[in-house]
Protein backbone atom coordinates (compact mmCIF):
# COMPACT_ATOMS: atom_id res chain seq x y z
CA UNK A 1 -8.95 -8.07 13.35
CA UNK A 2 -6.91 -7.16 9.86
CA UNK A 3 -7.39 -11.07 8.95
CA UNK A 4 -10.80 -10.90 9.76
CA UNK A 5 -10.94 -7.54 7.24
CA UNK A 6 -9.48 -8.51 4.70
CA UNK A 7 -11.57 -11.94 4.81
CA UNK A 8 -14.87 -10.25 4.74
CA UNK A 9 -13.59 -7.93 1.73
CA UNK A 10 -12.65 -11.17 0.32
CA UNK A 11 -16.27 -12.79 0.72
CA UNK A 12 -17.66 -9.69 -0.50
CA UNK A 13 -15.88 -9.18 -3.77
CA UNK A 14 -16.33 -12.74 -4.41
CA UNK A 15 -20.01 -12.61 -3.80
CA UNK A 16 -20.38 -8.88 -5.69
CA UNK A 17 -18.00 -10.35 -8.91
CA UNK A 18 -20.29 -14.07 -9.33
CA UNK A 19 -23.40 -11.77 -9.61
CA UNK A 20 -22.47 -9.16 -11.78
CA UNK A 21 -20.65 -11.79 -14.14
CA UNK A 22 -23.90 -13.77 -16.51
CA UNK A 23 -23.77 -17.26 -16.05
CA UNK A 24 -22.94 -19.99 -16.26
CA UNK A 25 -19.74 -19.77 -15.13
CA UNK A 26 -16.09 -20.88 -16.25
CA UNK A 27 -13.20 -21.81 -14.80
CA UNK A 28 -11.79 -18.27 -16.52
CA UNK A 29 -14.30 -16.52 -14.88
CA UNK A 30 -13.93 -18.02 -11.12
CA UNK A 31 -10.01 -17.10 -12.07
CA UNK A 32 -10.35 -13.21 -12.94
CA UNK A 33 -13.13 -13.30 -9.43
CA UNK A 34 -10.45 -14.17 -7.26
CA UNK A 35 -7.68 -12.31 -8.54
CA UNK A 36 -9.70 -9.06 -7.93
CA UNK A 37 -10.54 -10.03 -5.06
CA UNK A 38 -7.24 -10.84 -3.93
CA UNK A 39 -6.07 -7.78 -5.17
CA UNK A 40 -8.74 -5.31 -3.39
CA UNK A 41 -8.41 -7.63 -0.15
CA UNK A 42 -4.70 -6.83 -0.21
CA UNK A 43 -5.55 -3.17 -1.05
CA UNK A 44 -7.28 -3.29 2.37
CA UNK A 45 -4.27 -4.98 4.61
CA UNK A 46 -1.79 -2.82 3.28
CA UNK A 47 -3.84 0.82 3.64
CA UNK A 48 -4.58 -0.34 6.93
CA UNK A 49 -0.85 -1.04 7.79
CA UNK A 50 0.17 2.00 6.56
CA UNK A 51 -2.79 4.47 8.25
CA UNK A 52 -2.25 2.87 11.46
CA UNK A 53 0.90 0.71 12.56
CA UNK A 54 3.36 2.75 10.32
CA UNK A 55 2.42 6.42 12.01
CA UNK A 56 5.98 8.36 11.02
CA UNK A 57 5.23 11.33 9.34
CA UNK A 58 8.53 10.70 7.36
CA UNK A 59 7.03 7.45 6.12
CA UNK A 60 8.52 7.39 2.28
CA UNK A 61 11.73 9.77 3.05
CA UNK A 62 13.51 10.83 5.40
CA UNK A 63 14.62 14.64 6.16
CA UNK A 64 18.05 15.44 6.31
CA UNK A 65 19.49 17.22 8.90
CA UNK A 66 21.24 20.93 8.66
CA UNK A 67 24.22 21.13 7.84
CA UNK A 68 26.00 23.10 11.12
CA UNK A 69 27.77 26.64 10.33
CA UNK A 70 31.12 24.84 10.41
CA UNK A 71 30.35 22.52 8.08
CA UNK A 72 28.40 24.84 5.69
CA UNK A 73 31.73 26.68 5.99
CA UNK A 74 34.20 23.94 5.21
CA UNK A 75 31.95 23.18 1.73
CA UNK A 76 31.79 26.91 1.12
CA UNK A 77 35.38 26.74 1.51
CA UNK A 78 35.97 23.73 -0.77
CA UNK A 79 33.73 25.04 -4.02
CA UNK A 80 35.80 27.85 -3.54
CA UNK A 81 39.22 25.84 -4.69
């Protein structure tokens, strides 16, 4: 289903970027096509990714935990030398 996505973004960009582009066409032109539509095609599989298989809500950090009172204590303690 994400294949299938990304190929139809693919198709589409490639379609959308040989129209808007005046003819006739180069090589250069076939070259900077595909590369954006590589690059909005991979745009698609990695936002999906993200919104759906990676679901953490501590996706780019991670919290740390408290520090207990003993602990908190035992640093207080140790600025204090």
């Amino acid at each position: 289903m994400l294949i299938c996505g990304a190929a139809i973004v693919f198709g589409a960009t490639v379609a959308i970027g040989l129209q808007v582009l005046p003819g006739p066409h180069t090589e250069t032109d076939f070259l900077v096509v595909g590369s954006a539509a590589t690059l909005l095609s991979l745009g698609v599989v990695f936002g999906v990714l993200i919104g759906t298989w990676v679901r953490s809500p501590e996706l780019f950090f991670k919290r740390r935990q408290a520090p207990t009172s003993e602990e908190q204590e035992k640093t207080d303690a140790e600025n204090l030398k």
